[in-house]
N, C-alpha and C. Protein backbone atom coordinates (compact mmCIF):
# COMPACT_ATOMS: atom_id res chain seq x y z
N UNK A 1 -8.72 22.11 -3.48
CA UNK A 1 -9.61 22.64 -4.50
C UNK A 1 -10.99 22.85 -3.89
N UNK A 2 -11.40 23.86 -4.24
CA UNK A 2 -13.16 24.39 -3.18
C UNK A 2 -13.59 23.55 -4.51
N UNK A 3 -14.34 23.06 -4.76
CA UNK A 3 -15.54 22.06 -5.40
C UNK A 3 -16.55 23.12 -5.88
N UNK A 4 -17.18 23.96 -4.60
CA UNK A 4 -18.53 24.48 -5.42
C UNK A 4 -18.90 24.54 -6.17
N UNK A 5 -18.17 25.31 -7.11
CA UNK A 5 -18.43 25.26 -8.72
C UNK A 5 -17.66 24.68 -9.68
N UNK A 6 -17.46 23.61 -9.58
CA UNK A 6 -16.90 22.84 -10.41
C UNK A 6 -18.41 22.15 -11.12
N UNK A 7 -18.24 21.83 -12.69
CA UNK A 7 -19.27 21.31 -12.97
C UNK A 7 -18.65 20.17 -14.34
N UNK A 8 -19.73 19.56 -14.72
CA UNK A 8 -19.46 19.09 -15.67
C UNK A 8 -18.49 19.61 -16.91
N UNK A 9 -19.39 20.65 -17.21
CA UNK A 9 -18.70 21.87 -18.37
C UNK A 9 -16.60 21.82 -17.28
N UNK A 10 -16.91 22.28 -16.60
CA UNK A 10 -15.64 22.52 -15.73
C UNK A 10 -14.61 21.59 -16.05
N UNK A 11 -15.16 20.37 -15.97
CA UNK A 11 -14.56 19.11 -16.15
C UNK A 11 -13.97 18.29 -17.46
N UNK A 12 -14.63 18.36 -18.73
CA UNK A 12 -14.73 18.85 -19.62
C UNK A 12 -13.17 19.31 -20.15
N UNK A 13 -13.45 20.80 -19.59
CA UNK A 13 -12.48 21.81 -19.97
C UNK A 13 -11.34 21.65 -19.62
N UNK A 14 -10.72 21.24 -18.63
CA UNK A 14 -9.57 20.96 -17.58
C UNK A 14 -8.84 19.40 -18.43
N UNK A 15 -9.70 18.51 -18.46
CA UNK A 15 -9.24 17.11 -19.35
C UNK A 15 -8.74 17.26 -20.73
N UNK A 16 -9.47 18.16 -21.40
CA UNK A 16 -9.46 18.58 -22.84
C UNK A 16 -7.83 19.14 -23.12
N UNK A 17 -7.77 20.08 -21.88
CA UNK A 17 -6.49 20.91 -22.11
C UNK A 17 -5.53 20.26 -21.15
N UNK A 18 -5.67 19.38 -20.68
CA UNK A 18 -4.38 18.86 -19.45
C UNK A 18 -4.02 17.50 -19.47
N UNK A 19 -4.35 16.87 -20.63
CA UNK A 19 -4.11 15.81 -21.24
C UNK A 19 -3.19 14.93 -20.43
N UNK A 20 -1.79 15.34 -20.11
CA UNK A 20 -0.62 14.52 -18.98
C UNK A 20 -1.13 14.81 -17.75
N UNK A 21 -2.17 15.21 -17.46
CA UNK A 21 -2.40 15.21 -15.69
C UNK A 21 -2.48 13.72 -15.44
N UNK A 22 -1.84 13.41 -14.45
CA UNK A 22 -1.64 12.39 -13.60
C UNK A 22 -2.59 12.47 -12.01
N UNK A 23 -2.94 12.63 -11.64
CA UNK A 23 -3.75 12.70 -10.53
C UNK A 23 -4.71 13.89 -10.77
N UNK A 24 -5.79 13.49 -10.02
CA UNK A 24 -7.15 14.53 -10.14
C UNK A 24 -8.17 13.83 -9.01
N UNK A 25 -8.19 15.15 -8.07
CA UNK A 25 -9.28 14.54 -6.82
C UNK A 25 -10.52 15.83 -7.27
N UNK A 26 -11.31 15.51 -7.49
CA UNK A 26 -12.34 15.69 -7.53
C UNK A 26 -14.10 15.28 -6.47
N UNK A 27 -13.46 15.14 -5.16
CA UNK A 27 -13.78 14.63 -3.94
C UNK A 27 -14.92 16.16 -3.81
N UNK A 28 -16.11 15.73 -3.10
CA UNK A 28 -17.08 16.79 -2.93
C UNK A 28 -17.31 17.55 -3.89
N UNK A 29 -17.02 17.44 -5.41
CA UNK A 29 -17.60 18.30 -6.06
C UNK A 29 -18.86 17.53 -6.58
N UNK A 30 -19.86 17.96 -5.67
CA UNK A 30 -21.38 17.17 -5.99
C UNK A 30 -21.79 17.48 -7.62
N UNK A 31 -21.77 18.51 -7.96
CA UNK A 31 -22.14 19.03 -9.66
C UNK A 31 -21.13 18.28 -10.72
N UNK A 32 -20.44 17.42 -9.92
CA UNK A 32 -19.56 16.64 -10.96
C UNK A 32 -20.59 15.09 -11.47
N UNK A 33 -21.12 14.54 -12.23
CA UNK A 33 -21.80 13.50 -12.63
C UNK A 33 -20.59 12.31 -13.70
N UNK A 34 -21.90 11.56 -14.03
CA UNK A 34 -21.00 10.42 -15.04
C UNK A 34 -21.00 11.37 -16.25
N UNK A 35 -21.27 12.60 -16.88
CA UNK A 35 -21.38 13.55 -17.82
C UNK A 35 -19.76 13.80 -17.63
N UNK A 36 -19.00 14.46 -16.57
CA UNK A 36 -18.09 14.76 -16.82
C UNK A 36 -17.04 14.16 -16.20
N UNK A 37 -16.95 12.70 -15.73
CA UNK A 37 -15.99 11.88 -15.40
C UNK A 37 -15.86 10.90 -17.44
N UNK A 38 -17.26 10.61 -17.93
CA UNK A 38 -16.66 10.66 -19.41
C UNK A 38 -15.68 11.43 -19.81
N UNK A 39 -15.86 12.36 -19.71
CA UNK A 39 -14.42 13.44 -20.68
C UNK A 39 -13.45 13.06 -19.68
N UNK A 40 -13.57 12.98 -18.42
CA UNK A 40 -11.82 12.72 -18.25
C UNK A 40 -11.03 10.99 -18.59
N UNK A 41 -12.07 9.85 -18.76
CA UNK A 41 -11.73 8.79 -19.02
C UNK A 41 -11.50 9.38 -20.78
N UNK A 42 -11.95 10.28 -21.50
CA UNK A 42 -12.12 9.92 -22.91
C UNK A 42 -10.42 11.01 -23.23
N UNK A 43 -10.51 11.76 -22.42
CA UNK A 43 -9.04 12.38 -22.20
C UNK A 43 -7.53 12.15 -21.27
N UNK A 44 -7.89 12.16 -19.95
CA UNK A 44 -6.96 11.87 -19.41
C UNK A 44 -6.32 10.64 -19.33
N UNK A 45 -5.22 10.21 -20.82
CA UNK A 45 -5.13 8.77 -20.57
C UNK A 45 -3.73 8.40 -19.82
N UNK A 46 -3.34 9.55 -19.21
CA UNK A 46 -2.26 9.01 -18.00
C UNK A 46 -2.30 9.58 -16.90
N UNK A 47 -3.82 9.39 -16.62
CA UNK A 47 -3.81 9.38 -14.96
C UNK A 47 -3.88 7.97 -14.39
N UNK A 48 -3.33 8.34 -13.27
CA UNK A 48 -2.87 7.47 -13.00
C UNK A 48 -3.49 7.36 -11.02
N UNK A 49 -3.90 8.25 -10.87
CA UNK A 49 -4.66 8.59 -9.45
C UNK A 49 -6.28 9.47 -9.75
N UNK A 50 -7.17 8.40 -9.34
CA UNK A 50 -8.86 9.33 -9.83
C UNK A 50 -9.52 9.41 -8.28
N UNK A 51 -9.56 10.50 -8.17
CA UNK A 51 -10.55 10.46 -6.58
C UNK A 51 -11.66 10.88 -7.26
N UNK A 52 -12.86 10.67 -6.73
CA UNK A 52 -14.20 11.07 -7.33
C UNK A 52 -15.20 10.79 -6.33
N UNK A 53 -14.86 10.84 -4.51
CA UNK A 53 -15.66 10.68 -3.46
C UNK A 53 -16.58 11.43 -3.34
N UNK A 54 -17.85 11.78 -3.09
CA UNK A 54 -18.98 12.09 -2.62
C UNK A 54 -19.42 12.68 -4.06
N UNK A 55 -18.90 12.17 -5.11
CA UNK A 55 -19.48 13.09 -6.27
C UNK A 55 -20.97 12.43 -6.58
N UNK A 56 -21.74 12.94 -7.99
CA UNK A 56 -22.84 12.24 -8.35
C UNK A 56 -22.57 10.59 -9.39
N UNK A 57 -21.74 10.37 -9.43
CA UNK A 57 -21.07 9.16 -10.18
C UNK A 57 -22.01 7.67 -9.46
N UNK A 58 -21.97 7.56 -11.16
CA UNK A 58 -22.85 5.97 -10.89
C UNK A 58 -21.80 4.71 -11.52
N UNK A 59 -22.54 3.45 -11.07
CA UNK A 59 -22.03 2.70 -12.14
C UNK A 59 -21.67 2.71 -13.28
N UNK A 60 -22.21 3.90 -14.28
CA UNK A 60 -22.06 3.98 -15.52
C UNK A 60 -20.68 5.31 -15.86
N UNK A 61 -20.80 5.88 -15.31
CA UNK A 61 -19.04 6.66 -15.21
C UNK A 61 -18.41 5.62 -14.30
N UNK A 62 -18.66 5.06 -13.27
CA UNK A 62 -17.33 4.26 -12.59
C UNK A 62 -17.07 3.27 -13.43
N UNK A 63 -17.73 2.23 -14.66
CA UNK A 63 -17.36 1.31 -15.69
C UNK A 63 -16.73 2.20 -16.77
N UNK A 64 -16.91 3.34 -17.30
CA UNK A 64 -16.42 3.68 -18.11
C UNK A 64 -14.87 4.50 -18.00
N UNK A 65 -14.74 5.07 -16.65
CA UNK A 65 -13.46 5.21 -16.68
C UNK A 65 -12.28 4.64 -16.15
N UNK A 66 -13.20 3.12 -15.76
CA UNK A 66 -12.51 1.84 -15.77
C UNK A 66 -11.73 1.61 -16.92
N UNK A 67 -12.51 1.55 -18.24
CA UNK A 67 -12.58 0.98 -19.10
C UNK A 67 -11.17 1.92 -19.96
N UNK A 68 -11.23 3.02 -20.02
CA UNK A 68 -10.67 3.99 -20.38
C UNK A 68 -9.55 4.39 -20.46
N UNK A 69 -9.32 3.99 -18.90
CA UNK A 69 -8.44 4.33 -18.01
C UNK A 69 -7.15 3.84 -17.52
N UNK A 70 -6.30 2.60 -18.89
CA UNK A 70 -5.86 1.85 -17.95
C UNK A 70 -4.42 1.92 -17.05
N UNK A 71 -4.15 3.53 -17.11
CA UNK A 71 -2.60 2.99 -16.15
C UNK A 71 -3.24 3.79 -14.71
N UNK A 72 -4.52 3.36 -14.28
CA UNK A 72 -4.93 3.94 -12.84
C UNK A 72 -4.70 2.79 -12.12
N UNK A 73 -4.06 3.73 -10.98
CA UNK A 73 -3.03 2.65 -9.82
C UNK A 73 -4.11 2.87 -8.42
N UNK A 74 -4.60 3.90 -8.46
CA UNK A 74 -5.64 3.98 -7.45
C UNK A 74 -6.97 4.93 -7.64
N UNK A 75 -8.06 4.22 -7.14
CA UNK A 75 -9.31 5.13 -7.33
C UNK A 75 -9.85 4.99 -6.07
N UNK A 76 -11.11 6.02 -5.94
CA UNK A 76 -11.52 6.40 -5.26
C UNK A 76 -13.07 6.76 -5.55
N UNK A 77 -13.66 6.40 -5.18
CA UNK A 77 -15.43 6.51 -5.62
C UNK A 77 -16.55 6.44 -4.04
N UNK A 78 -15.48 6.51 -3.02
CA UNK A 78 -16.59 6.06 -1.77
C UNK A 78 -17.77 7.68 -1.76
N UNK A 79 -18.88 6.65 -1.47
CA UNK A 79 -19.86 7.52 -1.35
C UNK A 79 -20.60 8.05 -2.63
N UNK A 80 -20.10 7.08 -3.35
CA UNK A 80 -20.95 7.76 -5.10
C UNK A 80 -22.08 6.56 -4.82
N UNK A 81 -22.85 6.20 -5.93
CA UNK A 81 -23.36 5.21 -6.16
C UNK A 81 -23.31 3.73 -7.05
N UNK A 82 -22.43 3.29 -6.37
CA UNK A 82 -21.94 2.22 -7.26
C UNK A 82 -22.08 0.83 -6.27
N UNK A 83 -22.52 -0.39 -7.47
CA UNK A 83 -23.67 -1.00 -7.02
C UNK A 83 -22.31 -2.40 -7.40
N UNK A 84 -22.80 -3.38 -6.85
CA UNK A 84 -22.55 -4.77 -7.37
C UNK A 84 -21.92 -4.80 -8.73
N UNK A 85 -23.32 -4.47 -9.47
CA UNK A 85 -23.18 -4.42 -11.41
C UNK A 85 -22.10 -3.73 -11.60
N UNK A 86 -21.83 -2.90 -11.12
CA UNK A 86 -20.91 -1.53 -11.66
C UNK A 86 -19.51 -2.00 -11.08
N UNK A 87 -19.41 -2.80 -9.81
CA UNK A 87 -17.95 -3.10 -9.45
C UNK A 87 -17.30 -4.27 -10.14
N UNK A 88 -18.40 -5.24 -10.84
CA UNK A 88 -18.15 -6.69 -11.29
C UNK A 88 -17.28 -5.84 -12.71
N UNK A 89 -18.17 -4.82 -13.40
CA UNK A 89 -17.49 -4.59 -14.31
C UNK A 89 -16.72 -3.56 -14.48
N UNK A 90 -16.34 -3.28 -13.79
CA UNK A 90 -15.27 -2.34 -13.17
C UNK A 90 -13.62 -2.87 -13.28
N UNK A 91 -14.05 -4.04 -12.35
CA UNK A 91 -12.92 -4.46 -12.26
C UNK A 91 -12.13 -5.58 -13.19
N UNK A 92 -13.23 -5.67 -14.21
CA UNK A 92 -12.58 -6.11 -15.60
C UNK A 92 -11.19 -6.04 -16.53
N UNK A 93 -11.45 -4.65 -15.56
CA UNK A 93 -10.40 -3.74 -16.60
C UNK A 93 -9.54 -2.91 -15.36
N UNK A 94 -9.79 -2.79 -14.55
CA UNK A 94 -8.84 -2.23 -13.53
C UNK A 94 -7.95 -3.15 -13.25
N UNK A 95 -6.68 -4.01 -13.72
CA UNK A 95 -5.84 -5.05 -13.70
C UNK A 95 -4.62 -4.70 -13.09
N UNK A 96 -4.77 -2.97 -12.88
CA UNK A 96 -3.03 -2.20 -12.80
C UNK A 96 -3.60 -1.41 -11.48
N UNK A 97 -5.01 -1.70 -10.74
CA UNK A 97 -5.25 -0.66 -9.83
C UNK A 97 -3.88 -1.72 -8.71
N UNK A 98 -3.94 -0.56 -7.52
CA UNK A 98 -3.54 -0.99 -6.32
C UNK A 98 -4.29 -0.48 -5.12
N UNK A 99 -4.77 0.62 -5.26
CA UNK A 99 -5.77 1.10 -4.45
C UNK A 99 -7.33 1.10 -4.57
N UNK A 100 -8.28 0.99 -3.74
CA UNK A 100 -9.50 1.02 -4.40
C UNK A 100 -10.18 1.71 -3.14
N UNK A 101 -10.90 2.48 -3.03
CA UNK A 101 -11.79 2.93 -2.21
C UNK A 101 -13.44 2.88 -2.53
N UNK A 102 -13.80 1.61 -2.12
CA UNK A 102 -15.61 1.46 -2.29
C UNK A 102 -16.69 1.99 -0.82
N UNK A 103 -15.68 2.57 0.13
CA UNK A 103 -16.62 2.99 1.23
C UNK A 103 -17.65 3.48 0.85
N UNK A 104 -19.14 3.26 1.54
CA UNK A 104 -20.17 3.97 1.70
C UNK A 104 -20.89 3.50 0.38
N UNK A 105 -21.01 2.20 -0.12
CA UNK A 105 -21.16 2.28 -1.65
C UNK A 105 -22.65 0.82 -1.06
N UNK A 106 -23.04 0.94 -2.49
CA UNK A 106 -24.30 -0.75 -2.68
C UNK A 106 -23.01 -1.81 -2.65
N UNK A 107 -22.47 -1.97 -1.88
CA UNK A 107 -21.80 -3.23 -2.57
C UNK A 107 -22.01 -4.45 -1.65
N UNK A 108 -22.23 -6.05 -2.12
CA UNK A 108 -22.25 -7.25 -1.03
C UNK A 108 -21.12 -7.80 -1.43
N UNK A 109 -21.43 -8.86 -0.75
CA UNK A 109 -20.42 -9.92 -0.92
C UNK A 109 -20.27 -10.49 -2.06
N UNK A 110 -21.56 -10.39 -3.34
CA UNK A 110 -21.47 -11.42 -4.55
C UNK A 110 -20.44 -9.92 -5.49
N UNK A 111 -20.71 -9.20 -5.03
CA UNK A 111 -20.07 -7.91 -5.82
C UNK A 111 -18.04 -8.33 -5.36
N UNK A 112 -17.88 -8.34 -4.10
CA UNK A 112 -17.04 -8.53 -3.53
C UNK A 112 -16.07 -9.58 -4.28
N UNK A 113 -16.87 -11.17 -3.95
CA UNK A 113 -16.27 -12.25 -5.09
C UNK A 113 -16.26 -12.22 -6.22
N UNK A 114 -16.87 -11.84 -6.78
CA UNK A 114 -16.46 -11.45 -8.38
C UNK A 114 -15.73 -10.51 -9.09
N UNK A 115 -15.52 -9.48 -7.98
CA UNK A 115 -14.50 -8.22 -8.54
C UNK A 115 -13.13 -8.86 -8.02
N UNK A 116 -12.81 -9.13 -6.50
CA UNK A 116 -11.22 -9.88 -6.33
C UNK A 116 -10.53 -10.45 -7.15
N UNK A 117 -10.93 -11.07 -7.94
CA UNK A 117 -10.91 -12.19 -8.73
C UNK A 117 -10.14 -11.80 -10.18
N UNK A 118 -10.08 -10.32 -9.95
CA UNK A 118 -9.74 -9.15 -11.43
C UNK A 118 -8.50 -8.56 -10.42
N UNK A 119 -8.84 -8.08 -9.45
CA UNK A 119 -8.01 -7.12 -8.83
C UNK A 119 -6.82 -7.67 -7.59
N UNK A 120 -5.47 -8.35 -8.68
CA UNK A 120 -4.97 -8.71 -7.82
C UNK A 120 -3.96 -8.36 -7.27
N UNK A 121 -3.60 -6.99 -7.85
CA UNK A 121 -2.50 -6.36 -7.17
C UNK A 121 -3.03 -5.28 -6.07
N UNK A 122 -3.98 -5.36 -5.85
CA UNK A 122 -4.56 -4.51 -4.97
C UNK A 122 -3.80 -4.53 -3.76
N UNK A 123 -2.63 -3.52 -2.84
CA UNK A 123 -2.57 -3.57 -1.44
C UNK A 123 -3.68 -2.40 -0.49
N UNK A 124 -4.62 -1.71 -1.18
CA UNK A 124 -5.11 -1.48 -0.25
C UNK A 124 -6.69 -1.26 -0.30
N UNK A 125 -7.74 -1.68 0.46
CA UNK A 125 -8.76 -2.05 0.32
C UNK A 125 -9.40 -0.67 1.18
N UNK A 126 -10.60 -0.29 0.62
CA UNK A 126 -11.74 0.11 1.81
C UNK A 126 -12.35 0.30 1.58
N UNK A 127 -13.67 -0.64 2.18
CA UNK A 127 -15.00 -0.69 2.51
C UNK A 127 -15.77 -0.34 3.67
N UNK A 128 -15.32 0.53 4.24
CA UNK A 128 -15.76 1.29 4.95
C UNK A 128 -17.55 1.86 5.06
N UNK A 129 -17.78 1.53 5.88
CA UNK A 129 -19.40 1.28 5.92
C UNK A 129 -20.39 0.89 4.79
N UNK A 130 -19.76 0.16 4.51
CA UNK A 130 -20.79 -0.96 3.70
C UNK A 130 -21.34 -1.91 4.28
N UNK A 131 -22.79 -1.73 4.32
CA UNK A 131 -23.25 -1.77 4.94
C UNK A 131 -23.92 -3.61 4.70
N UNK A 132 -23.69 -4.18 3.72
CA UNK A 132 -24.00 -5.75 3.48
C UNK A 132 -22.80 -6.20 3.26
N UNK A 133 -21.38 -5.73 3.69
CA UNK A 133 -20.36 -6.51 3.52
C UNK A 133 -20.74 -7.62 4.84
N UNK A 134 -20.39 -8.99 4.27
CA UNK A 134 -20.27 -9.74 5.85
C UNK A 134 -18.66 -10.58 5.73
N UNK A 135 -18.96 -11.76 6.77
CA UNK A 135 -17.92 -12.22 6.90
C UNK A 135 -17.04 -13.57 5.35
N UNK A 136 -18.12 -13.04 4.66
CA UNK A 136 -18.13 -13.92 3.06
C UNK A 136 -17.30 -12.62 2.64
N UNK A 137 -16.82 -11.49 2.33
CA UNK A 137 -16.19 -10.64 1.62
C UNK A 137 -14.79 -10.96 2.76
N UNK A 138 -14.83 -11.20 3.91
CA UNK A 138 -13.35 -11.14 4.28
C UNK A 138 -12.75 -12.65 3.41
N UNK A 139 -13.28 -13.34 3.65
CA UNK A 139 -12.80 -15.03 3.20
C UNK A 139 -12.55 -14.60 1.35
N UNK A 140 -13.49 -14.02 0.77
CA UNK A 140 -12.84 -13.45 -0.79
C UNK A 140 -11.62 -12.60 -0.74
N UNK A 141 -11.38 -11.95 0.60
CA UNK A 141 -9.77 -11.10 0.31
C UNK A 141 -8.91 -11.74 0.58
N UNK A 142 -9.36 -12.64 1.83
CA UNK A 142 -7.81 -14.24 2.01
C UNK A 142 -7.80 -14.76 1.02
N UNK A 143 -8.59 -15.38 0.34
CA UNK A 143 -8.45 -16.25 -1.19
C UNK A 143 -7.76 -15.81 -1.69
N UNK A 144 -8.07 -14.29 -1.90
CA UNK A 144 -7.74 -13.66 -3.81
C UNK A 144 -6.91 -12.38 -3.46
N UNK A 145 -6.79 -11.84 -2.49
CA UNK A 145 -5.81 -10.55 -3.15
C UNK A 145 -4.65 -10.94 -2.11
N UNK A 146 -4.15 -11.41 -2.99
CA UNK A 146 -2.85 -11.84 -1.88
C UNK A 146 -1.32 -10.35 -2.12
N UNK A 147 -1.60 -9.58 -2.10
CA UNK A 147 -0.78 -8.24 -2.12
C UNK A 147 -1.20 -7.57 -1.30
N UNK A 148 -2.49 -7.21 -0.50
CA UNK A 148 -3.02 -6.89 0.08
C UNK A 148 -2.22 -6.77 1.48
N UNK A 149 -2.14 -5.05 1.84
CA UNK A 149 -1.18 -4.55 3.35
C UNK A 149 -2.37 -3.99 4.15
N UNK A 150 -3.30 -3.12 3.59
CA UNK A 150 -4.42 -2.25 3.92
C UNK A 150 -6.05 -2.62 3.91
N UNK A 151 -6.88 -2.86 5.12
CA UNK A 151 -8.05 -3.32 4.39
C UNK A 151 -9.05 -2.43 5.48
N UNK A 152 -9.65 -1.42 4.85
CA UNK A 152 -10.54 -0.70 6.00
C UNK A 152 -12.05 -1.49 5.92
N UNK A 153 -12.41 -1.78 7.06
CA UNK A 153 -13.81 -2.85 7.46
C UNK A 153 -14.54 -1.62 7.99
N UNK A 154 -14.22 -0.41 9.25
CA UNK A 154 -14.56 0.14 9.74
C UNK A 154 -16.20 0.18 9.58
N UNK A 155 -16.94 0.00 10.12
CA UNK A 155 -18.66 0.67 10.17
C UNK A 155 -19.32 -0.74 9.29
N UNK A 156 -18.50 -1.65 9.06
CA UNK A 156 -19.82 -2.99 7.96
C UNK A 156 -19.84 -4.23 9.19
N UNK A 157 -21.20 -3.43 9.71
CA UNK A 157 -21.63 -3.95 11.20
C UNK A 157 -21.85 -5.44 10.73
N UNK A 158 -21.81 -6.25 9.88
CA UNK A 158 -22.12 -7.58 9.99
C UNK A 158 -20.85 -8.31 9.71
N UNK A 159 -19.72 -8.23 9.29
CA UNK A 159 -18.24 -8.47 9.75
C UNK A 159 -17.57 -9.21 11.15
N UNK A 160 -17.71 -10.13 11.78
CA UNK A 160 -17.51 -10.34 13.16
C UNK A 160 -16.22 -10.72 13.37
N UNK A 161 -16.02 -10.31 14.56
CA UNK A 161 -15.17 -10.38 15.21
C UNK A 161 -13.90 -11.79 14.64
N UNK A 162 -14.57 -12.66 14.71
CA UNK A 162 -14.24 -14.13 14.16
C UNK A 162 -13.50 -13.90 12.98
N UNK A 163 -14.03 -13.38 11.76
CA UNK A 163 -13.55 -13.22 10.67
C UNK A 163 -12.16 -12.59 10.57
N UNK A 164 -12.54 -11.36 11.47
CA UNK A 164 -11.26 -10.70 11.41
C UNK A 164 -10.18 -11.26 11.95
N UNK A 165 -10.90 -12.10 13.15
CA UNK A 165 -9.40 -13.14 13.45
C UNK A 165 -9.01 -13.65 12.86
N UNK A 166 -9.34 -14.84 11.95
CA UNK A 166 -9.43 -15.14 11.04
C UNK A 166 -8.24 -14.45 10.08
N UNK A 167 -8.66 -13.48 9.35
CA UNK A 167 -7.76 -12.85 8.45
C UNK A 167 -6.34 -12.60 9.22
N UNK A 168 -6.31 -12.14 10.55
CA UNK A 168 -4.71 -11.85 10.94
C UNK A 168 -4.02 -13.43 10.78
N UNK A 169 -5.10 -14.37 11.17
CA UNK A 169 -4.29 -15.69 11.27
C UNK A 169 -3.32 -16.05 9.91
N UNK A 170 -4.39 -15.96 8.81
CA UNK A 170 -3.56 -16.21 8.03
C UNK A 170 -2.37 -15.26 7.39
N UNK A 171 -1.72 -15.47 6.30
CA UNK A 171 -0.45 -15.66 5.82
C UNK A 171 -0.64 -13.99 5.87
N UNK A 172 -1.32 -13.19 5.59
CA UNK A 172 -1.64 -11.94 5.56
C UNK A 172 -1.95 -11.38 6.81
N UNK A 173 -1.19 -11.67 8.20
CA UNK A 173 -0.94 -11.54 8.99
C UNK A 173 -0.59 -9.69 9.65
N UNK A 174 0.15 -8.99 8.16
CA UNK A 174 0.65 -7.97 8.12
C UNK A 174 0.13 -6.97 7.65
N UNK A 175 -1.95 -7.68 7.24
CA UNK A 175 -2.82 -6.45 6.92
C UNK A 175 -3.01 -5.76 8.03
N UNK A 176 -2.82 -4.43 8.14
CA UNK A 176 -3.76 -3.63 8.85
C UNK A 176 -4.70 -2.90 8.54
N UNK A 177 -6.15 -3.05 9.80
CA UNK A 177 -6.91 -2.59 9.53
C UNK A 177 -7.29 -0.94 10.43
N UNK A 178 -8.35 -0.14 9.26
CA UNK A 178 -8.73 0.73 9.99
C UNK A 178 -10.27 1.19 9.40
């Protein structure tokens, strides 16, 4: 899908009338906001796959089509703006995700422990240059997501080496990372 002109209105229109869509990537369409990820949480209630990477989406569309949303098995938000606040309550209600993509996002470690803690069928993780993940967010994915096959660390320069040993050691031996 070319993005360019996709807009809110766009968005809107497509949810309104496509009610059983099951997947919708909406990846680079920058003119997409929390304006028109509302209409697809307030419509699309069996999707079940949301990409929404590099869009204008904040905490306040990523909680609400949390909230909305519940047979989504995987999302996707890296590179929007979504903060700590927005993942704690996010993942309130995401109970059925399995995928999550937070690359490139505000998120730490207190964001980290408090969302796992919701999301436990998760097998695949990525945080991909986040940039305050440290070695306190790997020790929250050994604890708590014990389904977990996939965990991208790539680019969250304060992560060491240690940790990651660490994680192969234990029982989750069979995550791979990228």
């Amino acid at each position: 899908m070319d993005c360019c002109g996709v807009t809110n209105a766009g968005v809107g229109i497509l949810a309104f009338n496509l009610t059983q869509l099951q997947q919708l990537n909406l990846s680079y369409c920058r003119r997409v906001s929390n304006q028109g990820i509302c209409e697809v949480g307030k419509y699309l209630k069996e999707l079940k796959q949301l990409t929404l990477d590099q869009t204008k989406v904040t905490d306040h569309g990523f909680v609400y089509v949390s909230r909305h949303l519940p047979k989504l098995v995987s999302l996707g938000v890296e590179g929007c703006k979504i903060s700590d606040r927005g993942l704690i309550k996010a993942s309130e209600s995401l109970t059925n995700l399995e995928e999550l993509d937070l690359g490139s996002n505000l998120i730490t470690d207190a964001g980290i422990r408090q969302a796992v803690v919701h999301l436990k069928g998760l097998t695949d993780m990525t945080l991909t240059s986040c940039m305050s993940i440290t070695d306190a967010s790997i020790e929250s994915v050994i604890n708590d997501l014990p389904c977990l096959t996939h965990l991208g660390i790539e680019g969250c320069l304060y992560v060491s080496e240690e940790a990651v040993d660490r994680l192969r050691e234990t029982a989750k031996s069979a995550i791979s990372f990228f």
